[in-house]
C-alpha atoms as a PDB file:
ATOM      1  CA  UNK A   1    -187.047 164.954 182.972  1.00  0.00           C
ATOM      2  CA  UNK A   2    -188.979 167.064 185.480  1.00  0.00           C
ATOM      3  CA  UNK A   3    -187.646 167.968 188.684  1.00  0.00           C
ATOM      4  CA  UNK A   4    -187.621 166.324 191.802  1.00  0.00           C
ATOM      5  CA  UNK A   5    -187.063 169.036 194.236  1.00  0.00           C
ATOM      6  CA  UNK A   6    -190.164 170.599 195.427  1.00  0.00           C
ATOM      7  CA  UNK A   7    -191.254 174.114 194.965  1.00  0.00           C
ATOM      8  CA  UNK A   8    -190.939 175.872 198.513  1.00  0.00           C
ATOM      9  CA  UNK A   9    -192.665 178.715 197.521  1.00  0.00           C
ATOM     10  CA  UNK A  10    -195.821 178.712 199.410  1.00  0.00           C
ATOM     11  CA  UNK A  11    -199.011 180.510 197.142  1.00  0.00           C
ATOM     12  CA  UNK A  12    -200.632 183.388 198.964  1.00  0.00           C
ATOM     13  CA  UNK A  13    -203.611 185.485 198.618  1.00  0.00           C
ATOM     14  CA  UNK A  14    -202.806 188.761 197.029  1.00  0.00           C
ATOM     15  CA  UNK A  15    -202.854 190.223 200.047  1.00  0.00           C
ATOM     16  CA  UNK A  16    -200.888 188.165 202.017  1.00  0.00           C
ATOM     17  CA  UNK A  17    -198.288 188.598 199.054  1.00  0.00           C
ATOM     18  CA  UNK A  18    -198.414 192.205 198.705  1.00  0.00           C
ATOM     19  CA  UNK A  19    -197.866 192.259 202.781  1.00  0.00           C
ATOM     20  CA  UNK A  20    -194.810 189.862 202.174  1.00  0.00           C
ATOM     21  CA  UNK A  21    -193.478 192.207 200.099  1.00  0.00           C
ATOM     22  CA  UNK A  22    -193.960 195.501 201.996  1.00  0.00           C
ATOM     23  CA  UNK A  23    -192.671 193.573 205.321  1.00  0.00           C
ATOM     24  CA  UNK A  24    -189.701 192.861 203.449  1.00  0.00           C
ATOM     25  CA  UNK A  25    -188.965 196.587 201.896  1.00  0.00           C
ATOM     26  CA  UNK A  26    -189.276 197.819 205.848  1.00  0.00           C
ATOM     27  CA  UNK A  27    -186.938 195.460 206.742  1.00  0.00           C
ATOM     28  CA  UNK A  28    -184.196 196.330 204.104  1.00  0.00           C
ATOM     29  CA  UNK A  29    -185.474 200.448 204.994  1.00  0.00           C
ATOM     30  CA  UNK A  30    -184.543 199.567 208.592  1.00  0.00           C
ATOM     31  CA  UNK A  31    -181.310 197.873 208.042  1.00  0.00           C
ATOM     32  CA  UNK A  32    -179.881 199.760 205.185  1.00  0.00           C
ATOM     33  CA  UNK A  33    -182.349 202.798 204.268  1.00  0.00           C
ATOM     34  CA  UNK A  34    -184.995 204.024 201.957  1.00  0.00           C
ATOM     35  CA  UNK A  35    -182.953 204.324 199.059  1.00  0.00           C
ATOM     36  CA  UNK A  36    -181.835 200.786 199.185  1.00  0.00           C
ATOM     37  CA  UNK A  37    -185.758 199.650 198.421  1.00  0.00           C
ATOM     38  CA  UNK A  38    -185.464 198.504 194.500  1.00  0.00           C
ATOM     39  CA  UNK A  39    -187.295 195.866 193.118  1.00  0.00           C
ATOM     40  CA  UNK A  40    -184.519 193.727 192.380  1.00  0.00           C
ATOM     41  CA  UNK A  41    -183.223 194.205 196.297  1.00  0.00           C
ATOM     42  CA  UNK A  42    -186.758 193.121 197.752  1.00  0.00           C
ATOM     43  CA  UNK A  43    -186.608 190.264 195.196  1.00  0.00           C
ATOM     44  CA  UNK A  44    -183.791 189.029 196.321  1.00  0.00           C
ATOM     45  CA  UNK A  45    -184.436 189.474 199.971  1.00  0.00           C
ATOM     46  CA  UNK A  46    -187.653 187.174 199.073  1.00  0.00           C
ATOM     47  CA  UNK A  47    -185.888 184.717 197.010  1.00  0.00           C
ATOM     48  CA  UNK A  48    -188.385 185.527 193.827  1.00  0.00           C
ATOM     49  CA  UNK A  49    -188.430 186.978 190.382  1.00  0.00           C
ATOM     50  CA  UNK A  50    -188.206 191.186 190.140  1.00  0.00           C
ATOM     51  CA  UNK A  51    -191.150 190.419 188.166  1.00  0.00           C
ATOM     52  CA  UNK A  52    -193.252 189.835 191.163  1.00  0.00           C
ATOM     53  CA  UNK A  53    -192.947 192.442 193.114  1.00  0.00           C
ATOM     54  CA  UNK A  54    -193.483 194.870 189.985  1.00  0.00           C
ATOM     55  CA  UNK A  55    -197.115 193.401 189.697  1.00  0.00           C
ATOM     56  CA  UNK A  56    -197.588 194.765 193.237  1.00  0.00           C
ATOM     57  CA  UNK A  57    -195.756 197.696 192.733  1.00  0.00           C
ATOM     58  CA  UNK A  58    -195.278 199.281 189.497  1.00  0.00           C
ATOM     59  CA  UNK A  59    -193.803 202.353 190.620  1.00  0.00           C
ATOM     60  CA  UNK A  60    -190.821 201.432 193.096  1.00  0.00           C
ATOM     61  CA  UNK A  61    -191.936 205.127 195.007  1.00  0.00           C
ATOM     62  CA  UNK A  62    -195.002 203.464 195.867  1.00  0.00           C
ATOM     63  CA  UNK A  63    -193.088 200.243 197.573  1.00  0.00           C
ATOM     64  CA  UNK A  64    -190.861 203.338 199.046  1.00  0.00           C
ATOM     65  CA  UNK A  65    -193.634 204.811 200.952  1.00  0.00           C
ATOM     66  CA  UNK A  66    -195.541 201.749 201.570  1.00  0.00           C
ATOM     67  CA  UNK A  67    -192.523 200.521 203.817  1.00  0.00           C
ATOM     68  CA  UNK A  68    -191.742 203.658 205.632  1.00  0.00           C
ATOM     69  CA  UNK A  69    -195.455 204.100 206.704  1.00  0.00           C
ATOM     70  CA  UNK A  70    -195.440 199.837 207.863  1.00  0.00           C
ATOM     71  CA  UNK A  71    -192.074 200.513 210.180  1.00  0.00           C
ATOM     72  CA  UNK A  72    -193.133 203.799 211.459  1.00  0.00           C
ATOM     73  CA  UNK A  73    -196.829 202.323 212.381  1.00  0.00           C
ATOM     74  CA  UNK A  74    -195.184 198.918 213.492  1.00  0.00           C
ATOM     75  CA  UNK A  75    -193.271 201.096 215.649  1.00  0.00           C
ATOM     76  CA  UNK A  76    -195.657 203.230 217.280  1.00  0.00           C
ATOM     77  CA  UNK A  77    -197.336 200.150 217.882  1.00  0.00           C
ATOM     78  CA  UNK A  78    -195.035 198.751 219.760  1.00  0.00           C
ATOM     79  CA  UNK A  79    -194.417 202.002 221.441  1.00  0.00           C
ATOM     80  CA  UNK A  80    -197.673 203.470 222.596  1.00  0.00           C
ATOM     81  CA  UNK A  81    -199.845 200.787 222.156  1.00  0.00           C
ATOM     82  CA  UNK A  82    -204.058 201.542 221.311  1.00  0.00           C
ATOM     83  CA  UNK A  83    -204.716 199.054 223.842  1.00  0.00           C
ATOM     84  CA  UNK A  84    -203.576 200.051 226.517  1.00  0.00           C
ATOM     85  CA  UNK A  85    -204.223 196.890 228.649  1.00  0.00           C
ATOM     86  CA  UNK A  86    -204.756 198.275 232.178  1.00  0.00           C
ATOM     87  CA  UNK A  87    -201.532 200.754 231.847  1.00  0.00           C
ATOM     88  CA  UNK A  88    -202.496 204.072 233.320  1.00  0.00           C
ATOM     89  CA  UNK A  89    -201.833 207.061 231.450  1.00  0.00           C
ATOM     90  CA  UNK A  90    -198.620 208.367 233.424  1.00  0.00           C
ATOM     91  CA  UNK A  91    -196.888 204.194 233.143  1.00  0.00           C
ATOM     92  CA  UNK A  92    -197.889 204.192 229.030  1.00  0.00           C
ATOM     93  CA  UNK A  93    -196.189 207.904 228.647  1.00  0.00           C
ATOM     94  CA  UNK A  94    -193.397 206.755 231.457  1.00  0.00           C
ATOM     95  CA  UNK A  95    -192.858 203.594 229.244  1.00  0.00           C
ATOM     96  CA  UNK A  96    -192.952 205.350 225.481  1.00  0.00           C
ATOM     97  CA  UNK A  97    -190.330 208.371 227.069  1.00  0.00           C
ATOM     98  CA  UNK A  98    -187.843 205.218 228.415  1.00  0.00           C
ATOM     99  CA  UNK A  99    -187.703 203.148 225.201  1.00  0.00           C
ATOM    100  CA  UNK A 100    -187.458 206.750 222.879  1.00  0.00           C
ATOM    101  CA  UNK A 101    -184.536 207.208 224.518  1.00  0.00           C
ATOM    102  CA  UNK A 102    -182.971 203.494 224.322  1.00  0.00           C
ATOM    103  CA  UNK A 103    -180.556 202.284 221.555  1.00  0.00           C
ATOM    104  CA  UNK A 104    -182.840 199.954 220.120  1.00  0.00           C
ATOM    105  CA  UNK A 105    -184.565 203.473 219.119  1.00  0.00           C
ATOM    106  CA  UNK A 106    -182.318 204.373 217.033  1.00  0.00           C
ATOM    107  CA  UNK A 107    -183.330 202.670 213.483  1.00  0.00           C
ATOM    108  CA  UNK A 108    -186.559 203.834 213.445  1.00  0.00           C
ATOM    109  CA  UNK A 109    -185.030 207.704 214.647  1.00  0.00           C
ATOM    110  CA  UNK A 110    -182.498 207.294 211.287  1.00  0.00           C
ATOM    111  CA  UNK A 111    -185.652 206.000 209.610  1.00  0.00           C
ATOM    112  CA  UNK A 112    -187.694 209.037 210.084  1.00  0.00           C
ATOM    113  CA  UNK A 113    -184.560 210.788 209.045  1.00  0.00           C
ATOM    114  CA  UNK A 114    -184.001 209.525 205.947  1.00  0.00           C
ATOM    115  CA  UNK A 115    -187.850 209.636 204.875  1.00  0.00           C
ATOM    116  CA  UNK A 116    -188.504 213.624 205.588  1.00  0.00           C
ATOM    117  CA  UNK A 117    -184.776 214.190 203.712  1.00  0.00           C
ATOM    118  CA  UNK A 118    -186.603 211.920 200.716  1.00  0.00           C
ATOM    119  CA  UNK A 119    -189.625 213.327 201.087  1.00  0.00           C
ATOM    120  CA  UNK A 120    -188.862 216.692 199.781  1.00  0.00           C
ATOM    121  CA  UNK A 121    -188.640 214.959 196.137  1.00  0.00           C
ATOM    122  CA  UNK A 122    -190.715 211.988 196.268  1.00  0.00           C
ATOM    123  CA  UNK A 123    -194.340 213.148 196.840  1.00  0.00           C
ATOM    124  CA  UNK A 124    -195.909 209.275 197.943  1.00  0.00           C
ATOM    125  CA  UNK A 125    -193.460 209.521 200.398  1.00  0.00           C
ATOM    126  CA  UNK A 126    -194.292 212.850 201.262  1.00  0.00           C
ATOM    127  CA  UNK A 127    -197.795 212.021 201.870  1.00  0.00           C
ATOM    128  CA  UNK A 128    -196.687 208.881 204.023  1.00  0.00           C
ATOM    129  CA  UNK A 129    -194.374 210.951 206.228  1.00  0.00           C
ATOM    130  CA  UNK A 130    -197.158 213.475 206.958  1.00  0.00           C
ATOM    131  CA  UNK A 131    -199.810 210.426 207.522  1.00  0.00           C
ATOM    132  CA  UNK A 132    -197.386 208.762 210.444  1.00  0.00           C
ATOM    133  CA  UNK A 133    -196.704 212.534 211.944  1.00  0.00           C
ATOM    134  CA  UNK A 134    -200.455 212.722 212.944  1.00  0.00           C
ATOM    135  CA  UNK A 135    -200.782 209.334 213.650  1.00  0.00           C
ATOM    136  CA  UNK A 136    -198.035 209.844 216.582  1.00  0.00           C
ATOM    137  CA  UNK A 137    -199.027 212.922 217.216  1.00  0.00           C
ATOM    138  CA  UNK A 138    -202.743 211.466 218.169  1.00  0.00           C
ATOM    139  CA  UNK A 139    -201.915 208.255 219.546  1.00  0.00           C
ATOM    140  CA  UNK A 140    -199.560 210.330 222.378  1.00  0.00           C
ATOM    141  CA  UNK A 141    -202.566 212.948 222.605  1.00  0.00           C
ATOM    142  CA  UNK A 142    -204.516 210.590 223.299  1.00  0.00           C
ATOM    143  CA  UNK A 143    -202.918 209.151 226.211  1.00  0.00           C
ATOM    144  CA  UNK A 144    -202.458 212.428 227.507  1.00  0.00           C
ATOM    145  CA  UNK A 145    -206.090 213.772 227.378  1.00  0.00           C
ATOM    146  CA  UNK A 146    -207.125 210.694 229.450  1.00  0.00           C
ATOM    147  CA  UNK A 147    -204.546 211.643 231.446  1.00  0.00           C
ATOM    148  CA  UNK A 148    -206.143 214.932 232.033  1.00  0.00           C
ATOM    149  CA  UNK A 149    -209.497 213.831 232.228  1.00  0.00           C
ATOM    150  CA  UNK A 150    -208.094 211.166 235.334  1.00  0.00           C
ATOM    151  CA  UNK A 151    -206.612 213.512 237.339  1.00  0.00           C
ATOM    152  CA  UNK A 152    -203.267 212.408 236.567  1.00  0.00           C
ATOM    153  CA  UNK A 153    -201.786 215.500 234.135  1.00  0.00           C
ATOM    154  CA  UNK A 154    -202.390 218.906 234.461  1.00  0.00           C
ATOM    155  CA  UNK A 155    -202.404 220.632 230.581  1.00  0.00           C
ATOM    156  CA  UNK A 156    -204.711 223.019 228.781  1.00  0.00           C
ATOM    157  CA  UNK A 157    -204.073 221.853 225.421  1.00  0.00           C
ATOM    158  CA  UNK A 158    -202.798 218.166 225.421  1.00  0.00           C
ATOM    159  CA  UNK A 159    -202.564 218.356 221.621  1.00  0.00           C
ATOM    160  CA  UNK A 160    -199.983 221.324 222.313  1.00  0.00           C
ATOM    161  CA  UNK A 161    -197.888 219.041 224.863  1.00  0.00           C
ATOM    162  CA  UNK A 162    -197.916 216.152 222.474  1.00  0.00           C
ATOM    163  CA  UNK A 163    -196.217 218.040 219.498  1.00  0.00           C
ATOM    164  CA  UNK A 164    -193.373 219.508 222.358  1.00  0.00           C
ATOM    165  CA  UNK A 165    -192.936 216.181 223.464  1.00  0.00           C
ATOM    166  CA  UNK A 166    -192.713 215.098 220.094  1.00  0.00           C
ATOM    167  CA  UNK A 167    -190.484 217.816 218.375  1.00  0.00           C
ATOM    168  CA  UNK A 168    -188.051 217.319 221.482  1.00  0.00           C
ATOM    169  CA  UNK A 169    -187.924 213.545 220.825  1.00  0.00           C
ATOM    170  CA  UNK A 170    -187.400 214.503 216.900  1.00  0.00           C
ATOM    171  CA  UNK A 171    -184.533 216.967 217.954  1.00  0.00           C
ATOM    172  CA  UNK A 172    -182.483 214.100 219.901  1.00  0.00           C
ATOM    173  CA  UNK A 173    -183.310 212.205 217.212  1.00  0.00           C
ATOM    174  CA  UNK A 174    -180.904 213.760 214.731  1.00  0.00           C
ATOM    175  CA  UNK A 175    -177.769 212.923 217.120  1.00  0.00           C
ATOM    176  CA  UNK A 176    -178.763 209.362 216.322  1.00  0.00           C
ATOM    177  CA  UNK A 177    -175.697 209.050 213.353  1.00  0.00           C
ATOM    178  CA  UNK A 178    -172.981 210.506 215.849  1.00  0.00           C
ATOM    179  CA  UNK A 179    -170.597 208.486 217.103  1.00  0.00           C
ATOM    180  CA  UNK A 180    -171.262 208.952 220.327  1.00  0.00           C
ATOM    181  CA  UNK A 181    -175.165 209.475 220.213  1.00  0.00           C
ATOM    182  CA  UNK A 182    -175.796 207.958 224.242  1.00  0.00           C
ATOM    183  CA  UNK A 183    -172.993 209.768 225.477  1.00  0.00           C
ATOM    184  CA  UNK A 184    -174.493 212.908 225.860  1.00  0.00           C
ATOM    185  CA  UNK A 185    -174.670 214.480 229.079  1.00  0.00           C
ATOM    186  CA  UNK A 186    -178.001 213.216 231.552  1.00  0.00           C
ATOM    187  CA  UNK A 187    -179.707 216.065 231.242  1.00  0.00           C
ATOM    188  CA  UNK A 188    -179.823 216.557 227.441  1.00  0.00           C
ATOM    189  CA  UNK A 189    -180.891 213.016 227.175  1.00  0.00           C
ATOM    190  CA  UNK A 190    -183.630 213.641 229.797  1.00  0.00           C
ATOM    191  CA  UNK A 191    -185.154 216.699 227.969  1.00  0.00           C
ATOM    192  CA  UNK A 192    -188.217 214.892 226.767  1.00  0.00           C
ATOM    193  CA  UNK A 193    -188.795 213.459 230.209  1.00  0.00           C
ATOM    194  CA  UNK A 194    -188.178 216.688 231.718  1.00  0.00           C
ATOM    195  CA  UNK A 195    -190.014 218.994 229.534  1.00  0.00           C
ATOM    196  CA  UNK A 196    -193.317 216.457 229.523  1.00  0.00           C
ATOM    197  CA  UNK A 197    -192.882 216.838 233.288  1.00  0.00           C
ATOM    198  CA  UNK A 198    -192.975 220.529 233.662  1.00  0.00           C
ATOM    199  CA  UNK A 199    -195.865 220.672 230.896  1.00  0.00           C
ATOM    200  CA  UNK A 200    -198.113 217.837 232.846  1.00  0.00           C
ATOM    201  CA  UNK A 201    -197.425 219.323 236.344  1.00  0.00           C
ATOM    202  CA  UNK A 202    -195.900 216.216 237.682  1.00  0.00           C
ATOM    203  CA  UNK A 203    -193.235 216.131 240.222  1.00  0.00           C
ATOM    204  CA  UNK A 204    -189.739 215.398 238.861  1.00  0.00           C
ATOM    205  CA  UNK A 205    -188.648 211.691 238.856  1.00  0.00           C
ATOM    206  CA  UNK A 206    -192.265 210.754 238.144  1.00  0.00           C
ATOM    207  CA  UNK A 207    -191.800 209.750 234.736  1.00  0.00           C
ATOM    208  CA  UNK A 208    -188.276 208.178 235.676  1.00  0.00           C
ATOM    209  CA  UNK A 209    -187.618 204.865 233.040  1.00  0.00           C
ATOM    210  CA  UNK A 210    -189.544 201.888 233.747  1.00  0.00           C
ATOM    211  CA  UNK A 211    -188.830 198.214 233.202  1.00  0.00           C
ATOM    212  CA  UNK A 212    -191.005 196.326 230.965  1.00  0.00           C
END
């Protein structure tokens, strides 16, 4: 006798499926790490067959890398938006320096930790890792070469400044599993703020945290 209950499953285009599936690895990456991303784990977290996801992604390493990169780009996204609507230069880096520093920073900061430890052995995610690293690096170059070019920083090499930024973020960013990661004292967590100061020739306080 056939079933009365109604399939809830709703059919999607391939690619629609294949982002289903790669939204769903970031979101177990996020929540529990990179290693956690098996076929059988997305499955379940999609309520469908192992099966499925396998015809997407035959080699898990591929799913692996395919999540990191969504997160990290979803992130910097969010971050440091493209468009930029109407921000000036010195608000969009103000903004990006505030929420870097904020709690809800800190999956994406164990995130990036766990993929450069994987990365040494899994070559996809290798590849990934290096991808999103110039991908942040330009986005925040960006914003600080039209900076320069308004009158607004003061840099020789923007590309330079981004990367010091940048590594000084990534340093804070591996007191993210301590206990008591926000406790540090004001001026360590201000470093980033501080050192893009000096490097843009802006008065102190001008990059002070913003409310969104």
């Amino acid at each position: 006798m056939p079933s009365s209950i109604p399939n809830k499953r709703i059919r999607m285009s391939p690619a629609a499926r294949r982002a289903e599936i790669v939204a769903a690895a970031a979101a177990v990456a996020l929540a529990e790490g990179l290693e956690c991303i098996t076929l059988r784990r997305v499955a379940e977290e999609l309520g469908v067959r192992p099966g499925l996801i396998s015809h997407y992604f035959p080699a898990v390493e591929d799913l692996v890398a395919e999540a990191y990169g969504s997160a990290a780009a979803a992130e910097l996204d969010d971050l440091l938006p493209a468009d930029r609507a109407g921000a000036t230069p010195t608000e969009c880096l103000a903004r990006f320096l505030a929420r870097t520093s904020g709690e809800e920073y800190d999956d994406i900061s164990r995130l990036w930790l766990n993929a450069r430890h994987l990365s040494r052995y899994r070559p996809a995610l290798r590849d990934r890792v290096a991808a999103q690293e110039a991908a942040w690096r330009e986005r925040l170059e960006a914003v600080l070469r039209d900076g320069v070019e308004r009158g607004e920083f003061r840099t020789g090499d923007p590309m330079v400044t981004a990367m010091q930024i940048l590594v000084v973020l990534d340093g804070l960013g591996m007191l993210v599993n301590s206990a008591d990661t926000h406790d540090d004292p004001p001026a360590v967590r201000r470093m980033p703020v501080t050192l893009a100061e000096r490097e843009l020739g802006l008065p102190p306080g001008t990059l002070a945290p913003v409310e969104d």
